[in-house]
Protein backbone atom coordinates (compact mmCIF):
# COMPACT_ATOMS: atom_id res chain seq x y z
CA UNK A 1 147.97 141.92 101.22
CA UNK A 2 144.19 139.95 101.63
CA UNK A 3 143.49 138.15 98.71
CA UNK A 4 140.50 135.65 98.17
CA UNK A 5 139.85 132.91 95.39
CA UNK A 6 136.46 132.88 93.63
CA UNK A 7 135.16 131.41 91.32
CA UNK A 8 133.10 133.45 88.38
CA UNK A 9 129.56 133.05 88.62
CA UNK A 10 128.11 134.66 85.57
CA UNK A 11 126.96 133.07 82.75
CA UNK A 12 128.53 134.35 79.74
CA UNK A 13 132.18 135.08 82.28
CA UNK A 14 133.54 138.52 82.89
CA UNK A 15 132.12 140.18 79.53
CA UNK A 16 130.68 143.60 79.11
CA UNK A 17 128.00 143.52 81.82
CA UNK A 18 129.64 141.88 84.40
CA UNK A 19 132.63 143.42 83.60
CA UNK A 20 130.84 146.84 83.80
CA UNK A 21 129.51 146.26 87.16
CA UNK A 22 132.63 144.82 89.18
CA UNK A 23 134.76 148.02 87.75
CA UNK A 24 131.97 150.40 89.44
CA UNK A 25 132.12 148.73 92.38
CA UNK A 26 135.60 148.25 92.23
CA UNK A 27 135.99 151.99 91.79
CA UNK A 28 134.04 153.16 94.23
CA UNK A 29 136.41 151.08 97.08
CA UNK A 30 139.23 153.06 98.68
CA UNK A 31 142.16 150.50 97.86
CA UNK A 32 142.81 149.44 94.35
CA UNK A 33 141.44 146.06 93.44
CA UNK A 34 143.10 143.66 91.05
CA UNK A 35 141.97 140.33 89.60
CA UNK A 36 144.05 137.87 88.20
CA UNK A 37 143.24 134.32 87.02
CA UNK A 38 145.82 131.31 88.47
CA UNK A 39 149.21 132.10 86.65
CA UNK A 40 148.38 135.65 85.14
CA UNK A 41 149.01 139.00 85.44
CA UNK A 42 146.67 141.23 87.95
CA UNK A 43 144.67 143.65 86.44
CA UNK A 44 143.23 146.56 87.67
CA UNK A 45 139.49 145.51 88.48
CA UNK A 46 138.22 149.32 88.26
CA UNK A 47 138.84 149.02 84.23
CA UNK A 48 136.10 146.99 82.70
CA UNK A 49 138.05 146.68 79.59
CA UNK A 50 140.58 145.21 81.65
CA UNK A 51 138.80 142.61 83.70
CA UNK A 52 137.46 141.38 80.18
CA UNK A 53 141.25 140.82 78.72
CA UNK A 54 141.69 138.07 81.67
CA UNK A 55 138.80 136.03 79.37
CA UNK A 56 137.52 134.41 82.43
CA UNK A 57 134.52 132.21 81.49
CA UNK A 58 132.04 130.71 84.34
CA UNK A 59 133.80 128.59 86.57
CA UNK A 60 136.92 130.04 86.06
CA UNK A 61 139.27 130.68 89.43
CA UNK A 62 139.66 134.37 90.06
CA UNK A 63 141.99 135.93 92.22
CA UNK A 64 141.03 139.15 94.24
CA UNK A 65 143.47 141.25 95.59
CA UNK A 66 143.20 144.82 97.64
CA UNK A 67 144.84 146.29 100.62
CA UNK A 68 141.71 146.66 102.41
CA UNK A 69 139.39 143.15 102.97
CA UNK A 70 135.89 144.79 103.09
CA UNK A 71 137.34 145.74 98.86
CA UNK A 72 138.18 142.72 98.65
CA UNK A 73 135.18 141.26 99.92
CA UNK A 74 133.01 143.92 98.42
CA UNK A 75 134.53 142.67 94.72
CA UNK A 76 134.47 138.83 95.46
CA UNK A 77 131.35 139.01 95.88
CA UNK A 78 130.14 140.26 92.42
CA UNK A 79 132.63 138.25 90.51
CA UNK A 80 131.28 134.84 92.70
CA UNK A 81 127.20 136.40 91.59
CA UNK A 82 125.33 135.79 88.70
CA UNK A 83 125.74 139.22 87.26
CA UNK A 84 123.66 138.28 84.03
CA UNK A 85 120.53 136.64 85.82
């Protein structure tokens, strides 16, 4: 299964906004994406409430996971930006 290991880019971590905008993206891929920091459980990154239980703050390792790579990609990418700039 592709996997890729970001870091989180966003200020404030995977809180409401970010959180918000990786679990639209995330739903809109055609694989299921989960996120998992080193040692945890995955979580389903299309659940907002969900990514914010993993209490990732900025800098924190992030595990993406998917069937498909361009999800996985697609995902990475938004947990690795900014989202609060």
């Amino acid at each position: 299964m592709p996997s890729k290991t970001v870091t989180v880019g966003s200020s404030v971590g995977l809180h409401a906004r970010p959180a918000a905008t990786i679990a639209a993206a995330a739903a809109d891929q055609s694989s299921p994406v989960t996120l998992a920091v080193a040692g945890g459980e995955p979580v389903d990154a299309g659940s907002a409430l969900l990514i914010m239980t993993l209490g990732a703050a900025q800098g924190t390792e992030i595990v993406v996971e998917s069937d498909d790579q361009a999800a996985v990609d697609a995902v990475a990418a938004l947990v690795e930006a900014d989202l609060d700039a």
